[in-house]
Protein backbone atom coordinates (compact mmCIF):
# COMPACT_ATOMS: atom_id res chain seq x y z
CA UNK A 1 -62.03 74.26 13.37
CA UNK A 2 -59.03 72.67 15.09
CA UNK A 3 -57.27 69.62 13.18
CA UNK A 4 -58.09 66.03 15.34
CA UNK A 5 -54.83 65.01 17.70
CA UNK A 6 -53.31 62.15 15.78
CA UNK A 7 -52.34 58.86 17.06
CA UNK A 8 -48.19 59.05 17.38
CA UNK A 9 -47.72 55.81 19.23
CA UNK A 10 -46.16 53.07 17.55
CA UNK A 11 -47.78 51.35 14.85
CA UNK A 12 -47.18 47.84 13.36
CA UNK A 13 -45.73 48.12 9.39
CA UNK A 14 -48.61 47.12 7.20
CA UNK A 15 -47.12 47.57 4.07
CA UNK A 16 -45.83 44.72 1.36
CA UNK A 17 -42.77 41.93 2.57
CA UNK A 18 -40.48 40.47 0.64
CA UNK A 19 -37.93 37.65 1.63
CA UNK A 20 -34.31 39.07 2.56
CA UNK A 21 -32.87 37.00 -0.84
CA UNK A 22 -30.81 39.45 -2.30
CA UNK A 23 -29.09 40.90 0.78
CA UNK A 24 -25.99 40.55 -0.89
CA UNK A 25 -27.09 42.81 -4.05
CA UNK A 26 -27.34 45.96 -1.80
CA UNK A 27 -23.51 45.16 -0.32
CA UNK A 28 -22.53 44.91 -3.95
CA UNK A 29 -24.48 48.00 -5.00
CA UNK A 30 -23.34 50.30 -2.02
CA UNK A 31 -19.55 48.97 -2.90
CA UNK A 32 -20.12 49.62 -6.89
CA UNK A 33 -21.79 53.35 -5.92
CA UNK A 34 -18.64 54.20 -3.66
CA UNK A 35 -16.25 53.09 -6.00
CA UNK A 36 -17.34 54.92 -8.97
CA UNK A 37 -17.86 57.80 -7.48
CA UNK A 38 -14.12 57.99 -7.11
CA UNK A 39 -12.53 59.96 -10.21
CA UNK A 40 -9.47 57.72 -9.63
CA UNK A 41 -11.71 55.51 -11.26
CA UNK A 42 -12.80 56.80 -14.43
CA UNK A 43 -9.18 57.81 -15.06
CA UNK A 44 -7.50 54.18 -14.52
CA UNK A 45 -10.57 53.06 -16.25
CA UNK A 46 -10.32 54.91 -19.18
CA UNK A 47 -6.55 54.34 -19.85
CA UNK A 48 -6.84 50.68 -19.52
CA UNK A 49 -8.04 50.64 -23.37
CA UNK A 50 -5.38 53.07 -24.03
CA UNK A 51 -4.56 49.83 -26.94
CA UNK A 52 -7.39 49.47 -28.21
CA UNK A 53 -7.69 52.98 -29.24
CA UNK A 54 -4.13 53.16 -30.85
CA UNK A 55 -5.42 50.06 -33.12
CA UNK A 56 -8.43 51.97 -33.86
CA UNK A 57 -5.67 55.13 -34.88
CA UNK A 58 -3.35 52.90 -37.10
CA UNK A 59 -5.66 50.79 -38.66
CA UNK A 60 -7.77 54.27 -39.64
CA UNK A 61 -4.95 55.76 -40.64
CA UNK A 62 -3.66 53.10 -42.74
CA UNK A 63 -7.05 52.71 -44.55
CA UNK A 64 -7.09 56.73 -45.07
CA UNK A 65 -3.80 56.33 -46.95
CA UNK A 66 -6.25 54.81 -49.99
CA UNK A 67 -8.15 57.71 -50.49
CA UNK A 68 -7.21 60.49 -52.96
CA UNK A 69 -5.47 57.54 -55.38
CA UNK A 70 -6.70 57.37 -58.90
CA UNK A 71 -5.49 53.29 -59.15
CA UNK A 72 -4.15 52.40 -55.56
CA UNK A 73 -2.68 49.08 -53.96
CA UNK A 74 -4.95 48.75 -51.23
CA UNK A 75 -2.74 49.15 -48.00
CA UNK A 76 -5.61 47.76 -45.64
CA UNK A 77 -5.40 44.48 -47.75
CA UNK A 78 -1.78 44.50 -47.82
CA UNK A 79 -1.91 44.59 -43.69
CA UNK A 80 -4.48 42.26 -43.34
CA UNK A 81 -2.28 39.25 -45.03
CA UNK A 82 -0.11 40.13 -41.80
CA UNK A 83 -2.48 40.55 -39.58
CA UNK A 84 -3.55 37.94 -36.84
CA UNK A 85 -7.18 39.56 -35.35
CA UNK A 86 -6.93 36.90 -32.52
CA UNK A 87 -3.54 38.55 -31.96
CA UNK A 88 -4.40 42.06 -31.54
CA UNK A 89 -7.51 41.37 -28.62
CA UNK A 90 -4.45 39.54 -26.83
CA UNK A 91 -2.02 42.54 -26.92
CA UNK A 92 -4.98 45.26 -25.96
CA UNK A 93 -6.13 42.57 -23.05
CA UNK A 94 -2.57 42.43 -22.10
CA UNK A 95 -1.33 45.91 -21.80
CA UNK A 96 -4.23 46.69 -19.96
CA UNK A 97 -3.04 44.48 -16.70
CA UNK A 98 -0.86 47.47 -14.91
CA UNK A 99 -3.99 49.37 -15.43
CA UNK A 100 -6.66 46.77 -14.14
CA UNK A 101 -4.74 46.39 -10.89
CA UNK A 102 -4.35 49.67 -9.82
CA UNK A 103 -8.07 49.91 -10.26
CA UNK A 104 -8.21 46.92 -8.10
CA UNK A 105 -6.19 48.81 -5.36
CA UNK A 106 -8.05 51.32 -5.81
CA UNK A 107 -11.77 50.05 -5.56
CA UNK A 108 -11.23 46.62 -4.05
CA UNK A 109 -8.61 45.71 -1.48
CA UNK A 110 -9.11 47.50 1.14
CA UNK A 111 -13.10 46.68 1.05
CA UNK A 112 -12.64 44.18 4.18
CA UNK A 113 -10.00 45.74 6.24
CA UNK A 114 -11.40 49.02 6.32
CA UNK A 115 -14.53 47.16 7.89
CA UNK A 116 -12.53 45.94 9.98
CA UNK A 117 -11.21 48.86 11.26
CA UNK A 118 -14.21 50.21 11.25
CA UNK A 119 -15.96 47.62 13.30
CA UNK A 120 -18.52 47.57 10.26
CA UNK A 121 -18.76 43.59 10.56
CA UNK A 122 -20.71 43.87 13.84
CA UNK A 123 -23.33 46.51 12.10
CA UNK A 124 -23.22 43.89 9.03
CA UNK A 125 -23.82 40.71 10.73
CA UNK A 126 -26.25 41.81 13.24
CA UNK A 127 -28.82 42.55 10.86
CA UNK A 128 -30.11 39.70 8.65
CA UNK A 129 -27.10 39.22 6.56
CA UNK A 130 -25.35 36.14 6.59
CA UNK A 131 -21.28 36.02 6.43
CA UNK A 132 -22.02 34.33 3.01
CA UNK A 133 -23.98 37.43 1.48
CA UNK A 134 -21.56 39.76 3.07
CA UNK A 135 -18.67 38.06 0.82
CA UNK A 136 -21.17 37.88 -1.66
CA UNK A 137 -22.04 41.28 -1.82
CA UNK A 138 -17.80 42.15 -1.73
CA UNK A 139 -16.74 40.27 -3.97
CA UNK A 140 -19.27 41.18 -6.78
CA UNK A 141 -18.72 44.99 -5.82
CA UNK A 142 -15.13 44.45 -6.99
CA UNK A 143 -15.81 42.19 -9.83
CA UNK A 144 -18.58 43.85 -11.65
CA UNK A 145 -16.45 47.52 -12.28
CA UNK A 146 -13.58 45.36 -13.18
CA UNK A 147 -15.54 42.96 -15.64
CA UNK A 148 -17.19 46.41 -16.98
CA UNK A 149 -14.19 48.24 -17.68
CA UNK A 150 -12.24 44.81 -19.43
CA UNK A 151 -15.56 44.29 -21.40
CA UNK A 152 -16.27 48.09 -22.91
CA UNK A 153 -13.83 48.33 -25.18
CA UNK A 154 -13.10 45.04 -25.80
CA UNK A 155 -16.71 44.84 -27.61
CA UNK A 156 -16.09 48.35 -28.87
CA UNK A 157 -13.63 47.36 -30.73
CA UNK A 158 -14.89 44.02 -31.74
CA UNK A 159 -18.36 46.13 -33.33
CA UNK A 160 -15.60 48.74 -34.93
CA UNK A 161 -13.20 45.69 -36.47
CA UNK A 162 -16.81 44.20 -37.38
CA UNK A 163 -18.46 47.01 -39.26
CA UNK A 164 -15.03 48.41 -41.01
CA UNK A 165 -12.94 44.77 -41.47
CA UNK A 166 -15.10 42.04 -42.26
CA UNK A 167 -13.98 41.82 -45.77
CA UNK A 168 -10.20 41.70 -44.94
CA UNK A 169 -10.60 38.00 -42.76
CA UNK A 170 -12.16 39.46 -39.18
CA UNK A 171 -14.56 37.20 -39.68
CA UNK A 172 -12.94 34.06 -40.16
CA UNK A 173 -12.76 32.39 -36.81
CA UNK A 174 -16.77 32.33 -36.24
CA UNK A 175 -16.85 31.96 -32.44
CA UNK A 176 -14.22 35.51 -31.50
CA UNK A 177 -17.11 36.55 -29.75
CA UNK A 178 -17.75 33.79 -27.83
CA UNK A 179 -13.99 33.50 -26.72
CA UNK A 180 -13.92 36.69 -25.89
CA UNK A 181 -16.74 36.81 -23.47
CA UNK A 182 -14.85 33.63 -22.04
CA UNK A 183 -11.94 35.99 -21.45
CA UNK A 184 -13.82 39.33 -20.51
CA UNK A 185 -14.58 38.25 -16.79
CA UNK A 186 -11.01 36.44 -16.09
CA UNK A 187 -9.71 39.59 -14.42
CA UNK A 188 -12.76 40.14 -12.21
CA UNK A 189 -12.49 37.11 -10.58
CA UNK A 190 -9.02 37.16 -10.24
CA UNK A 191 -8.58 40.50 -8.68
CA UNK A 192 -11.75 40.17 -6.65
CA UNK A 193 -10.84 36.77 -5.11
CA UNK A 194 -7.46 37.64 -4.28
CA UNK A 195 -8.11 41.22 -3.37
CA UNK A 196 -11.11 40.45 -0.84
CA UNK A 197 -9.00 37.29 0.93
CA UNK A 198 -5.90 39.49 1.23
CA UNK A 199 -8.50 41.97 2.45
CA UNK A 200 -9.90 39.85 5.17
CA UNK A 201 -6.38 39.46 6.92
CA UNK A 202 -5.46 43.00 7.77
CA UNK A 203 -7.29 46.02 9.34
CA UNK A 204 -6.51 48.50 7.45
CA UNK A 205 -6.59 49.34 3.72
CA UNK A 206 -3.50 50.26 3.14
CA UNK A 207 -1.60 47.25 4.48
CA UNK A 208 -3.90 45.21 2.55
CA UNK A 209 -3.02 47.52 -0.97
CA UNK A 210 1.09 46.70 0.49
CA UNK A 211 0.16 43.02 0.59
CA UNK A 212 -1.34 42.92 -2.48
CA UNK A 213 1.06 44.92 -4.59
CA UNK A 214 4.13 43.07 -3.08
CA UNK A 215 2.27 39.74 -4.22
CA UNK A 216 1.41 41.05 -7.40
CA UNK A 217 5.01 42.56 -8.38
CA UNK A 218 6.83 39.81 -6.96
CA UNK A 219 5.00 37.69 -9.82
CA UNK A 220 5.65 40.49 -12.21
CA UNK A 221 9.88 40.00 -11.03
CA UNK A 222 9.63 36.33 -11.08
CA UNK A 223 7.95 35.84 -14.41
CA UNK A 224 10.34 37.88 -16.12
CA UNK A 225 12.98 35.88 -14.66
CA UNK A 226 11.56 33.11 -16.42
CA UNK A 227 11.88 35.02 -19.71
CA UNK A 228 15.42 35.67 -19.00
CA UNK A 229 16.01 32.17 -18.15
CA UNK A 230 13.97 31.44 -21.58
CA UNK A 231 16.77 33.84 -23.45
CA UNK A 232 19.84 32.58 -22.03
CA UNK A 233 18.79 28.80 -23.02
CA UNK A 234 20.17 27.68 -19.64
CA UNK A 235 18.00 24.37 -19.19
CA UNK A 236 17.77 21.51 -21.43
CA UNK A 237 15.05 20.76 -23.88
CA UNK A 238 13.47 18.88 -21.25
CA UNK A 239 13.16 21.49 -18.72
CA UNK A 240 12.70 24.30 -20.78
CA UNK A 241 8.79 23.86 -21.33
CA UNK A 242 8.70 24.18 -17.43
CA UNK A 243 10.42 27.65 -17.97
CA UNK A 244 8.28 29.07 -20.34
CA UNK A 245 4.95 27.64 -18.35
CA UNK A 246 6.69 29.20 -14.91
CA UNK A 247 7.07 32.54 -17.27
CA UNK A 248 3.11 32.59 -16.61
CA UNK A 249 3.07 32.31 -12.75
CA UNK A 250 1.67 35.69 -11.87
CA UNK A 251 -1.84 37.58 -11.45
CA UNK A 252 -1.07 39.24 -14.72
CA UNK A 253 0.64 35.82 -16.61
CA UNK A 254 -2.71 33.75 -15.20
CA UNK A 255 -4.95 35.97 -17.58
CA UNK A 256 -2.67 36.22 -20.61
CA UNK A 257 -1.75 32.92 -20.81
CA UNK A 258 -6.17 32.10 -20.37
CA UNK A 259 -6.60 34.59 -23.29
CA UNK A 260 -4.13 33.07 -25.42
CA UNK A 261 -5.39 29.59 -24.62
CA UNK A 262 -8.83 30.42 -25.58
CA UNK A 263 -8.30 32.40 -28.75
CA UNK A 264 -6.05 29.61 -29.40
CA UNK A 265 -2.62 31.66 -29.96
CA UNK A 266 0.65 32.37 -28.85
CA UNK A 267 0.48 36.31 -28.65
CA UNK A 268 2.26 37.14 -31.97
CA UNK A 269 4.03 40.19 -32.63
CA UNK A 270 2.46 43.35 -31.93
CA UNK A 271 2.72 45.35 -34.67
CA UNK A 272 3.25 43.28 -37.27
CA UNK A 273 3.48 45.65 -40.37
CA UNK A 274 6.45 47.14 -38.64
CA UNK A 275 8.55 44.20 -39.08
CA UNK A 276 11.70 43.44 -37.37
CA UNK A 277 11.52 42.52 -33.66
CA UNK A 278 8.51 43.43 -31.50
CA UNK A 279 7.29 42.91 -28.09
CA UNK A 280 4.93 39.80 -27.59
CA UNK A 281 2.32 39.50 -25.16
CA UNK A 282 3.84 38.04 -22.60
CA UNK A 283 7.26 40.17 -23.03
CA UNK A 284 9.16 38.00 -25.20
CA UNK A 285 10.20 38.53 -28.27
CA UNK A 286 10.58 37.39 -31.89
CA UNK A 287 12.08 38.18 -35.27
């Protein structure tokens, strides 16, 4: 028995609508997929906490040194009275910024202009998509990786200082946690706000990544400048809080000098069991 000729003219969809609200979450998911699928990605990624993981080593280490002793001072105590936990997210958070904006480069700034090239916009904005979700949708496909990668092993390290340091003062300033979620999505926005307007003024990616890197390093030039200046004492008392404020006027100073601000400290010394003179936060240095 022969099968019944079937009906293949065109038929009306039937099937369940939804409103067209979150047109900007598949822009943002499309950008996230691409990006990550990059291994560029993973590798800048994963070396951003390259800090946090050398804590991990030396306070581990130092602990370990307490085992095997029949009466032992307790070196862990001994480097907690020197050790300022506030101090230690800064330096990890701050090391990290090199890292962060190659990944930027890399998954981020040329998201506009290589639409552009592309003549993508005219395939974007003739379907129901406003202009606003397609920013939308851009700027969240930059932020979220970025916000993900800063936040990882930030907490990781929080839970590990948590579990293995609470009795040696980790938990003395109550709200850490809070602050550092404050801090955790500083370089997101940064990155993804000037990376998708720099973006939006070329056509192509790479002249966007030159933009962006010449802005970015020109900060990096000019701050340290300031911390020259800062050295050499050249200005008066008067002017020389102006210095030190202008020794935070890049995309990198912006987000230390926010972390510092909200864990309510000036960066410390690095290492400070080492003694002698080590590298601050923001490149200076003290005795």
């Amino acid at each position: 028995m022969s099968s019944p000729i079937l009906d293949l003219s065109y038929r009306n969809y039937d099937g369940p609508l939804e409103p067209p609200i979150y047109r900007w979450w598949a822009i943002a998911r499309t950008g996230m997929r691409l990006a990550t699928k990059k291994s560029g990605f993973w590798v800048w990624a994963c070396l951003s906490a390259w800090w946090y993981l050398a804590l991990i080593f030396i306070f581990y280490f130092t602990t370990s040194l307490n085992v095997g002793n029949a009466n032992p001072a307790n070196p862990m105590s001994q480097l907690a009275s020197q050790v300022n936990w506030p101090n230690m997210f800064v330096h990890a958070f701050s090391y990290g910024q090199l890292l962060l904006f190659i990944l930027a480069l890399l998954i981020g700034v040329g998201s506009i202009a290589n639409d552009n090239r592309a003549n993508a916009l005219i395939v974007y904005l003739s379907k129901p998509c406003s202009k606003l979700d397609y920013v939308i949708g851009k700027w969240l496909a930059i932020f979220l990786p970025i916000t993900a990668v800063v936040g990882a092993p930030m907490l990781l390290f929080y839970g590990y200082c948590l579990m293995s340091y609470r009795d040696y003062g980790f938990t003395a300033d109550p709200w850490l946690l809070g602050k550092l979620l404050l801090i955790i999505p500083v370089p997101g926005i940064i990155h993804a706000s000037l990376g998708l307007g720099i973006s939006s003024l070329f056509k192509q990616g790479r002249l966007a990544g030159a933009a962006y890197a010449g802005l970015y390093f020109f900060g990096v030039f000019f701050t340290k400048a300031m911390q020259v200046a800062h050295f050499a004492n050249i200005s008066q008392t008067g002017t020389q809080r102006i210095v030190d404020n202008l020794s935070y006027a890049s995309v990198d100073g912006l987000q230390i000098g926010f972390a510092k601000a909200s864990l309510n400290t000036n960066g410390g010394i690095a290492l400070p069991f080492f003694g002698g003179q080590m590298a601050r936060a923001d490149g200076l240095f003290i005795g």
